[in-house]
C-alpha atoms as a PDB file:
ATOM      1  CA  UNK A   1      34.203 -44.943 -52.123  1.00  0.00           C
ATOM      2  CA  UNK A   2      34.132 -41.598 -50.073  1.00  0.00           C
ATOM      3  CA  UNK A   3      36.713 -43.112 -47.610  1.00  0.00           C
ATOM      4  CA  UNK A   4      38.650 -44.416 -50.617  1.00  0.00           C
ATOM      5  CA  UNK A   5      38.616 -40.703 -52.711  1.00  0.00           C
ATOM      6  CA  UNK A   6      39.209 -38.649 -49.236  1.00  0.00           C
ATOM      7  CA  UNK A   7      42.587 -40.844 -48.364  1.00  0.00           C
ATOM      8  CA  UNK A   8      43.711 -39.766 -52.168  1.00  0.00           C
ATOM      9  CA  UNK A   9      43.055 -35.897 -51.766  1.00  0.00           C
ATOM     10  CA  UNK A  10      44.890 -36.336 -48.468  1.00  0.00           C
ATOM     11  CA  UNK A  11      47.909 -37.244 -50.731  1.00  0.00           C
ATOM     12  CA  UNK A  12      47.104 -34.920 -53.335  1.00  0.00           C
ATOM     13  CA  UNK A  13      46.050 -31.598 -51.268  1.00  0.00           C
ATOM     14  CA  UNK A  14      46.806 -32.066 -48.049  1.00  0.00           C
ATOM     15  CA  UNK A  15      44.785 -31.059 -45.112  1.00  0.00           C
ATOM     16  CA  UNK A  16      47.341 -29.593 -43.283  1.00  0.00           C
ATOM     17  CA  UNK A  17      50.625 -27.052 -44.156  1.00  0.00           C
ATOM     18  CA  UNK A  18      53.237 -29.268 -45.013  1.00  0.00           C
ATOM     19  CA  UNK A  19      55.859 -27.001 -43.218  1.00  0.00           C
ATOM     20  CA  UNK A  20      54.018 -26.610 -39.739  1.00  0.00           C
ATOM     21  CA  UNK A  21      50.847 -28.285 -40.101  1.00  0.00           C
ATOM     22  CA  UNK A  22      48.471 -25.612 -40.447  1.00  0.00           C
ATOM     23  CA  UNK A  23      44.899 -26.906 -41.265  1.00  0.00           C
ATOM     24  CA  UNK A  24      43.369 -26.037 -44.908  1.00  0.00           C
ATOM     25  CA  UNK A  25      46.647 -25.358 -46.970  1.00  0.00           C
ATOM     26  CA  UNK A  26      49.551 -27.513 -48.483  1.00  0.00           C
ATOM     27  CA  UNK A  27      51.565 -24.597 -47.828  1.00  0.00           C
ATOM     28  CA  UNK A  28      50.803 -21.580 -45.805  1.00  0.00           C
ATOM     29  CA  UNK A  29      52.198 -17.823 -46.315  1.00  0.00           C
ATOM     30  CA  UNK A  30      54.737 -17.842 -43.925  1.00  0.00           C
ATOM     31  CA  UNK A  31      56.107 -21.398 -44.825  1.00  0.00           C
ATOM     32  CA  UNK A  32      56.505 -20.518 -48.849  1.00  0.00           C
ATOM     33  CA  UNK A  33      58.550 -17.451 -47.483  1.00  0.00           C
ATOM     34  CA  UNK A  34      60.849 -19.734 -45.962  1.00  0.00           C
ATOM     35  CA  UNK A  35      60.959 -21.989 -49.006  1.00  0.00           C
ATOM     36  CA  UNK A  36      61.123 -19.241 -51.207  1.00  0.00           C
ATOM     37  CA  UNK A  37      60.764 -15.691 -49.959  1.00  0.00           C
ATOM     38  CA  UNK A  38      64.461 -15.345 -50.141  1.00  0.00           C
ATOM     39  CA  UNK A  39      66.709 -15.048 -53.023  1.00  0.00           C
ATOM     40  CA  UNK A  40      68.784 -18.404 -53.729  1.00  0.00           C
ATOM     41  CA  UNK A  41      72.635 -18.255 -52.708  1.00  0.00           C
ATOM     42  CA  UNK A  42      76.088 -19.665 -53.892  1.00  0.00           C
ATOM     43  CA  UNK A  43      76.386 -22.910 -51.480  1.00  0.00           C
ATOM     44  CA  UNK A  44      79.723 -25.234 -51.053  1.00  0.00           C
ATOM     45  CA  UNK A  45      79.960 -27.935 -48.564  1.00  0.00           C
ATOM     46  CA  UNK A  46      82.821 -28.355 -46.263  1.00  0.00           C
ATOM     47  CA  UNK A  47      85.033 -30.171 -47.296  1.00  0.00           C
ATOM     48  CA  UNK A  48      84.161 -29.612 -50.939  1.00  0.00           C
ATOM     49  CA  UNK A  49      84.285 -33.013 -53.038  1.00  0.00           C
ATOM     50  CA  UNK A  50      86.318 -32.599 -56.385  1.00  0.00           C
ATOM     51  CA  UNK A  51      84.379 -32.149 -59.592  1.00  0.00           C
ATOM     52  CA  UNK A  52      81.294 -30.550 -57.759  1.00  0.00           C
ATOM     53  CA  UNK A  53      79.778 -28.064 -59.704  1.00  0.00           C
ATOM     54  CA  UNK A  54      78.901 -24.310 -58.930  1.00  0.00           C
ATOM     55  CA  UNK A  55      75.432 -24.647 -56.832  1.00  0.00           C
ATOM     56  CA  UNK A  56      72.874 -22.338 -55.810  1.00  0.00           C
ATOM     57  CA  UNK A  57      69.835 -23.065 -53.033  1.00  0.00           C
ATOM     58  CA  UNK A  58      66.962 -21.425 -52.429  1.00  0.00           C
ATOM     59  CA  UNK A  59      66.664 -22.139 -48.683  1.00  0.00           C
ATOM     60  CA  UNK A  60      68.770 -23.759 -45.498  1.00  0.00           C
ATOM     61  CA  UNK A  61      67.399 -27.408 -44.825  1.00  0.00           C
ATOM     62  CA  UNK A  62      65.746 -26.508 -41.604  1.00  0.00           C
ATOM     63  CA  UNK A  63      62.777 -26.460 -39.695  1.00  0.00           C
ATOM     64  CA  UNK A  64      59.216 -25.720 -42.398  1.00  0.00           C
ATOM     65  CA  UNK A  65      61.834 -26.914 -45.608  1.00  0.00           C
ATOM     66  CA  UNK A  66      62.973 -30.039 -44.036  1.00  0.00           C
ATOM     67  CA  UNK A  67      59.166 -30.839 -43.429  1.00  0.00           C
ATOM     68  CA  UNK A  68      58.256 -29.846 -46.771  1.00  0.00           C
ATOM     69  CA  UNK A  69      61.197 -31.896 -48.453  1.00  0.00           C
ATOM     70  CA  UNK A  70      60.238 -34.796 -46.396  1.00  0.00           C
ATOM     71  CA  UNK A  71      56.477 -34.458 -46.531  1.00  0.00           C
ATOM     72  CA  UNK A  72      56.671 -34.515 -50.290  1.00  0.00           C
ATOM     73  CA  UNK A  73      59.470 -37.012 -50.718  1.00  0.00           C
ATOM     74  CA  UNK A  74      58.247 -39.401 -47.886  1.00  0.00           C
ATOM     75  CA  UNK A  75      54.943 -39.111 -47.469  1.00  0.00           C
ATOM     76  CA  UNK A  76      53.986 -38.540 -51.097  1.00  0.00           C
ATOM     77  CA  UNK A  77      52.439 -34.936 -50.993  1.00  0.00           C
ATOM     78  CA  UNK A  78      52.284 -34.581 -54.265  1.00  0.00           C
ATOM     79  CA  UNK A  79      50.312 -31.221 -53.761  1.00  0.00           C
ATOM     80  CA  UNK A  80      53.786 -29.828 -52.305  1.00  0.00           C
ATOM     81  CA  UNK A  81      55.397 -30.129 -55.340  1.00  0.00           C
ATOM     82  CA  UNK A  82      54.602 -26.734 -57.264  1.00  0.00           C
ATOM     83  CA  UNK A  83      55.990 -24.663 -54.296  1.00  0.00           C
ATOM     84  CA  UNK A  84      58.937 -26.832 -54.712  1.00  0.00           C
ATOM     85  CA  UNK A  85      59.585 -26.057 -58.003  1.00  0.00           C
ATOM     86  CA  UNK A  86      59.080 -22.671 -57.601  1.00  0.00           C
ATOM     87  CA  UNK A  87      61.883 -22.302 -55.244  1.00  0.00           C
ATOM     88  CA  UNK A  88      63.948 -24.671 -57.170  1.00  0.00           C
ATOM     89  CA  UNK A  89      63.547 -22.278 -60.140  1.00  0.00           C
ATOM     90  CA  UNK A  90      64.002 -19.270 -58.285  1.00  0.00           C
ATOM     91  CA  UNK A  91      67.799 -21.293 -57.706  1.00  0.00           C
ATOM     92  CA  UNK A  92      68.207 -21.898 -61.399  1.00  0.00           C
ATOM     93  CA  UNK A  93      68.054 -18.402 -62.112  1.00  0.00           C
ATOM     94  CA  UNK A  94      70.719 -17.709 -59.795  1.00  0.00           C
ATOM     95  CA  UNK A  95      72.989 -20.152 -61.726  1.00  0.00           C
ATOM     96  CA  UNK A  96      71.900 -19.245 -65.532  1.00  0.00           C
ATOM     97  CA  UNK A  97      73.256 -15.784 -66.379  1.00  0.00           C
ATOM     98  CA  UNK A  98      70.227 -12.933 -67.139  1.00  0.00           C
ATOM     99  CA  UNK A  99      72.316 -12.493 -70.267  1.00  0.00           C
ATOM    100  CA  UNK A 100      72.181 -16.134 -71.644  1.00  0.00           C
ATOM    101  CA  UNK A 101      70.342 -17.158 -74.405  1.00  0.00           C
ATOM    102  CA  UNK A 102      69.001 -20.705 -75.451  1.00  0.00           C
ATOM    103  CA  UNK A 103      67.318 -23.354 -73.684  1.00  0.00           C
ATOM    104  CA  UNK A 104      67.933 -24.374 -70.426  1.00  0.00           C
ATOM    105  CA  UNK A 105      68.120 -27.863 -69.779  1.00  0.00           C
ATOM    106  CA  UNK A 106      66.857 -29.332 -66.416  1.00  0.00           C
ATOM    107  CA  UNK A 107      68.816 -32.542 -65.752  1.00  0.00           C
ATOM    108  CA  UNK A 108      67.396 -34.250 -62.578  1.00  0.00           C
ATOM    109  CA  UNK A 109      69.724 -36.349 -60.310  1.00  0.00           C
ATOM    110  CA  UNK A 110      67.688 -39.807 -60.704  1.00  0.00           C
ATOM    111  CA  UNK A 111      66.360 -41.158 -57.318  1.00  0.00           C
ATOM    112  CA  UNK A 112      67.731 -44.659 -56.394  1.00  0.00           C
ATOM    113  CA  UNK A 113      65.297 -47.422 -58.090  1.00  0.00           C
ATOM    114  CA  UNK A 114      64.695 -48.996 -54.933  1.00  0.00           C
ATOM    115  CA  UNK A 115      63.325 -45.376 -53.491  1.00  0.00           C
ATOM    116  CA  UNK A 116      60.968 -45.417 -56.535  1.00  0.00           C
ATOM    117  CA  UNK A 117      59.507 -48.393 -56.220  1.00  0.00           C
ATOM    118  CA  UNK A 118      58.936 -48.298 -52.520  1.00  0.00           C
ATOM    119  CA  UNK A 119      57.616 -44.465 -52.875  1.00  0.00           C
ATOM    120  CA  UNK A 120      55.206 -45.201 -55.732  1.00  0.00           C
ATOM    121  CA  UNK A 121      56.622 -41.977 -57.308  1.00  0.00           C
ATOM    122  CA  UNK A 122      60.167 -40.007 -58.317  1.00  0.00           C
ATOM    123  CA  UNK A 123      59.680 -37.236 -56.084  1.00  0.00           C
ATOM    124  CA  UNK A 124      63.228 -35.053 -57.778  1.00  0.00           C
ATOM    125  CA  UNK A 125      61.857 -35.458 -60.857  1.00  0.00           C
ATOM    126  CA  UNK A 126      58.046 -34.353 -60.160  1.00  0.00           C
ATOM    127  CA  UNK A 127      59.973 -31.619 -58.818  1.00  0.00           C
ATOM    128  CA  UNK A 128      61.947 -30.837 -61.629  1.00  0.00           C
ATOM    129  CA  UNK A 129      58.897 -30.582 -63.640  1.00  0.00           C
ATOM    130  CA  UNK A 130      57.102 -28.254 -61.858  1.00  0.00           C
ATOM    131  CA  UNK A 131      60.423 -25.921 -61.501  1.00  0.00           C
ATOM    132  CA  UNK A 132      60.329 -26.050 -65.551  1.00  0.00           C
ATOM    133  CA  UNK A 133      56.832 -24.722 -65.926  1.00  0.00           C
ATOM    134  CA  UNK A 134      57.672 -22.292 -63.760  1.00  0.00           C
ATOM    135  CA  UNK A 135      60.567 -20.675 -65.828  1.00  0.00           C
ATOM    136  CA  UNK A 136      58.648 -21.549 -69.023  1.00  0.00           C
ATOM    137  CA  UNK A 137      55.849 -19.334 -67.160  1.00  0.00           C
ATOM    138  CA  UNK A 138      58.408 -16.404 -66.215  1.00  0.00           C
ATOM    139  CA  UNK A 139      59.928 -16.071 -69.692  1.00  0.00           C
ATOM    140  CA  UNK A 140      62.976 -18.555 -69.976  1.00  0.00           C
ATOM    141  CA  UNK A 141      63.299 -21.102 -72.273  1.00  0.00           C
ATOM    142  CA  UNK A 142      63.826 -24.412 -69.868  1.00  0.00           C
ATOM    143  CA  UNK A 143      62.713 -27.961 -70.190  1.00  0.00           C
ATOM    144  CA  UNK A 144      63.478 -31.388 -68.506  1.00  0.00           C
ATOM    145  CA  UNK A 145      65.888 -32.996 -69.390  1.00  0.00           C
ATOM    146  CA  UNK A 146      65.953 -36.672 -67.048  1.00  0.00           C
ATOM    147  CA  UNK A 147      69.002 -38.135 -69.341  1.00  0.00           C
ATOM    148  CA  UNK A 148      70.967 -39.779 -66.007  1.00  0.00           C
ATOM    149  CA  UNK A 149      70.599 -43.066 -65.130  1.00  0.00           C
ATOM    150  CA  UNK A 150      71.992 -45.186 -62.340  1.00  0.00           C
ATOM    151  CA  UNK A 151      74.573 -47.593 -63.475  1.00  0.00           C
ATOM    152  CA  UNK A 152      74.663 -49.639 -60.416  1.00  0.00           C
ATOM    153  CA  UNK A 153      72.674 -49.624 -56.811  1.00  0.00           C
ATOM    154  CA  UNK A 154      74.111 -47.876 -54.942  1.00  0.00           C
ATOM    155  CA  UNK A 155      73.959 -47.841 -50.831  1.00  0.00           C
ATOM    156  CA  UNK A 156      71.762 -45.920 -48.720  1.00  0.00           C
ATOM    157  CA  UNK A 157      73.472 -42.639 -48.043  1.00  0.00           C
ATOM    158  CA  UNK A 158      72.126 -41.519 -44.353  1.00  0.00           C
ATOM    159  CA  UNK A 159      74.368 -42.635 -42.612  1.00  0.00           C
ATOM    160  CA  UNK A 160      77.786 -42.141 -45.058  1.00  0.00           C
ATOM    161  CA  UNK A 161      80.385 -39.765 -44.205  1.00  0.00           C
ATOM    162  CA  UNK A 162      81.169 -37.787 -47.337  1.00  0.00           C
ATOM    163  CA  UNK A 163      84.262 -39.445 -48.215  1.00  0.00           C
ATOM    164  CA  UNK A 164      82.335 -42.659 -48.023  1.00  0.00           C
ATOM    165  CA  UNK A 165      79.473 -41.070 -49.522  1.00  0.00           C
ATOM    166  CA  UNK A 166      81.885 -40.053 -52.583  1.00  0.00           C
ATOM    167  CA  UNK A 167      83.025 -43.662 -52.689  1.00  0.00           C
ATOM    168  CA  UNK A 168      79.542 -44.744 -52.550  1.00  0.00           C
ATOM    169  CA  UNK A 169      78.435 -42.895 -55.664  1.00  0.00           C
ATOM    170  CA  UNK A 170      81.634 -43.254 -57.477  1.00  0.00           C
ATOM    171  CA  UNK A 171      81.406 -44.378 -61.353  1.00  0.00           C
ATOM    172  CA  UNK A 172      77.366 -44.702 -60.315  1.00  0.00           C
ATOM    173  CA  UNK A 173      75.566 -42.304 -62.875  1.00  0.00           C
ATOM    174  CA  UNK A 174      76.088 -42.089 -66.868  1.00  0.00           C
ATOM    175  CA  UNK A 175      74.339 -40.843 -69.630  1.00  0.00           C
ATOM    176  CA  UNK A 176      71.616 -42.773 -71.292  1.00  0.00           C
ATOM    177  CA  UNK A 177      72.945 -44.182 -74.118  1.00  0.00           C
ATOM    178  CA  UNK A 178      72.400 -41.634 -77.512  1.00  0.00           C
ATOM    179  CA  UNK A 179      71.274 -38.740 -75.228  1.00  0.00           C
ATOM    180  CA  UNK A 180      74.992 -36.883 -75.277  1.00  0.00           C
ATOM    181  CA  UNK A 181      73.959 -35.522 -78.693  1.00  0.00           C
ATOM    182  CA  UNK A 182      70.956 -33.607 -76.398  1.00  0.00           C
ATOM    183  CA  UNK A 183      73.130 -31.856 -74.429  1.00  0.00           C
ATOM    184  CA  UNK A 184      75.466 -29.915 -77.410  1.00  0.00           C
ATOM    185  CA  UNK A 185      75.639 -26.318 -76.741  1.00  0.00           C
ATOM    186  CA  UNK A 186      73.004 -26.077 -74.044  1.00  0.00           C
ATOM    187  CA  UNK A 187      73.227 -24.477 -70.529  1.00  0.00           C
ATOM    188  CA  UNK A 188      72.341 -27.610 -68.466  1.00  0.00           C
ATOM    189  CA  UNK A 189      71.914 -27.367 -64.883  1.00  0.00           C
ATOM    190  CA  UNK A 190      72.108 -30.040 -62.613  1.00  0.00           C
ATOM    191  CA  UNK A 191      68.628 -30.055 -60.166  1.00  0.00           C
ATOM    192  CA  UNK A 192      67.970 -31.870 -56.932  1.00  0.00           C
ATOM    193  CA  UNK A 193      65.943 -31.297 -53.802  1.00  0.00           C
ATOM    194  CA  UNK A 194      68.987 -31.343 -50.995  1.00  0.00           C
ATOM    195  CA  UNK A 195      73.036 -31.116 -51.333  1.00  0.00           C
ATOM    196  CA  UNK A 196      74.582 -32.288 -48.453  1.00  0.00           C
ATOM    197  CA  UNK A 197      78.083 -33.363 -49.036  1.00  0.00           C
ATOM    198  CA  UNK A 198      77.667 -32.972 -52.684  1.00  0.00           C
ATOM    199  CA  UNK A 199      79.173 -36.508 -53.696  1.00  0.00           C
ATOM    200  CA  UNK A 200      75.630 -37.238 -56.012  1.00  0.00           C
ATOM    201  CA  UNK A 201      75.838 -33.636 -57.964  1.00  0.00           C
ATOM    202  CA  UNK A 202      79.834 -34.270 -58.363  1.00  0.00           C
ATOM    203  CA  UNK A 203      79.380 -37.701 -59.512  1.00  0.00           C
ATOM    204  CA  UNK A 204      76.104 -36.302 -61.822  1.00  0.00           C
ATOM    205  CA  UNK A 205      78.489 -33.159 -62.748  1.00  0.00           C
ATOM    206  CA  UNK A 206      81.127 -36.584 -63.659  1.00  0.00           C
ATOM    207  CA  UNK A 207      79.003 -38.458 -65.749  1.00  0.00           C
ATOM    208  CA  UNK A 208      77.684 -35.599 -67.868  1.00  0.00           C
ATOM    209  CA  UNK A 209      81.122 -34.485 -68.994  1.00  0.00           C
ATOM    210  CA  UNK A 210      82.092 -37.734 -69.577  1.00  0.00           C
ATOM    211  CA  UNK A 211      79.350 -37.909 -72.087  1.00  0.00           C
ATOM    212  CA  UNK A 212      80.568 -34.485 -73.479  1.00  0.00           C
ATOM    213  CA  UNK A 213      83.853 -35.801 -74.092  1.00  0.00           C
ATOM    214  CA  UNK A 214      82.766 -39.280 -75.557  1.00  0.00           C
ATOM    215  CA  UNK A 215      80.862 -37.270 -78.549  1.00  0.00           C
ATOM    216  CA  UNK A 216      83.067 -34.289 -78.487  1.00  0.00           C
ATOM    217  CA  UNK A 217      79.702 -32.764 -77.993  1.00  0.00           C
ATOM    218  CA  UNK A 218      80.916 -28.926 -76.373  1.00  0.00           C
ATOM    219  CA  UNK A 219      78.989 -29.398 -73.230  1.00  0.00           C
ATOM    220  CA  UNK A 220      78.905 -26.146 -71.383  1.00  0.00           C
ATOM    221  CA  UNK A 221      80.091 -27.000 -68.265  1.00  0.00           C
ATOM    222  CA  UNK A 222      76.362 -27.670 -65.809  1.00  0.00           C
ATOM    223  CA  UNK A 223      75.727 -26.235 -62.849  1.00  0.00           C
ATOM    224  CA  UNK A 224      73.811 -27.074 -60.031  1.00  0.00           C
ATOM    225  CA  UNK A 225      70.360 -25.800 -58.088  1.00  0.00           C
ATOM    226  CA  UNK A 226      68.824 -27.137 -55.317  1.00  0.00           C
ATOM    227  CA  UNK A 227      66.124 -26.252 -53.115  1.00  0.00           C
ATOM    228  CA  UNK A 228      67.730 -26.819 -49.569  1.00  0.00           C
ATOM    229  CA  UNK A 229      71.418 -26.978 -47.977  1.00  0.00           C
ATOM    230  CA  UNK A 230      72.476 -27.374 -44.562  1.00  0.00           C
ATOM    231  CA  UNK A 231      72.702 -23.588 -43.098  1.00  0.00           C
ATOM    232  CA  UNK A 232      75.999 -23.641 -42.868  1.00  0.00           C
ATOM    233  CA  UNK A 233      76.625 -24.894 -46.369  1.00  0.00           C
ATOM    234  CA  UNK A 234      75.473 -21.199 -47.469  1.00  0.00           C
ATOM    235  CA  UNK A 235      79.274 -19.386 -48.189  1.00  0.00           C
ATOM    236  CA  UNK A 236      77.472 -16.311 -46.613  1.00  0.00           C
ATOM    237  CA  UNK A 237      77.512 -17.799 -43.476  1.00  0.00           C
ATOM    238  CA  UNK A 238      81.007 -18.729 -43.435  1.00  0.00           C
ATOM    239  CA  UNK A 239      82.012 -15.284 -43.872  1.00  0.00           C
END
């Protein structure tokens, strides 16, 4: 039984930073400042895939945040996922305006069905979450919204170029079937953990206006935050 409940906390809290291994913390200090000690930045891909939305990311994919992504996506540290969603809020405020008003809604991109059942667990989505209570906690008026759904499988993406990558997920999202009707004069913003190419948030971006037009439903067009991008995905460092 002790074996049995320590292997669980191991998953839950882990024994070690998640970004450099650290013993006694999920996350120490100077890991969370490069997850989300900086402020989150306009980010566009090279080339940029049509229909991809605005997108802001809290941090380049690199070094502690690759571990952390990984760690929690992977390896199922669950305990990693408040951080996460801290610095996936801290991108959501950089793509709502301080002047909006109304709910925000959170739309995750949904991970493959295969990935769930092999990781026990939808890591974007436990994400997601966590980023919600977070802006809930600091005053704005967000919720999750998980109203995408995979239409077909669709192949592993590692390897993919992005134009194959943008083939790949072509036509693979839509709606859930009623749930347009949510999404009528809200600020939705499109969350995930990584952009790299963008051809899943363009595709997401896709299917939600699609909806919006089916219903006539006066989508605002989403947005996108993420925690991570490649460095040089960051316009800032283009310039």
């Amino acid at each position: 039984m002790r074996g049995w409940w320590q292997e669980i906390a191991g998953l839950v809290l882990p024994a070690a930073c998640g970004g450099c291994g650290v013993p006694r913390t999920p996350l120490c200090e100077g890991c969370a400042r490069e997850l989300y000690g900086s402020a989150a930045r306009r980010a566009r891909p090279v080339p940029t895939l049509p229909g991809l939305p605005e997108v802001f990311a809290s941090a380049p994919y690199a070094d502690a945040v690759r571990a952390v992504l990984l760690a929690h996506k992977e390896r199922g540290a669950l305990g990693l996922a408040r951080p996460l969603g801290i610095a996936l809020a801290g991108a959501v405020r950089a793509v709502v305006p301080r002047t909006a008003e109304g709910p925000v809604l959170l739309v995750p991109v949904p991970s493959a069905r295969r990935a769930v059942r092999a990781r026990g667990q939808d890591a974007t989505r436990r994400m997601a979450l966590a980023a919600a209570a977070e802006l809930r906690r600091t005053g704005c008026q967000a919720r999750l919204l998980p109203v995408l759904r995979q239409r077909r499988e669709v192949a592993d993406q590692s390897a993919l170029t992005a134009p194959e990558r943008a083939a790949n997920m072509a036509g693979a999202l839509v709606v859930a079937p009623g749930a347009g009707r949510l999404l009528t004069g809200a600020r939705t913003v499109l969350v995930d953990d990584l952009m790299t190419t963008g051809a899943t948030l363009a595709e997401a971006s896709r299917a939600l206006r699609a909806a919006s037009e089916e219903r006539f439903s006066g989508l605002i067009p989403p947005r996108a935050a993420v925690v991570a991008v490649p460095p040089m995905s960051f316009e800032i460092n283009r310039n």
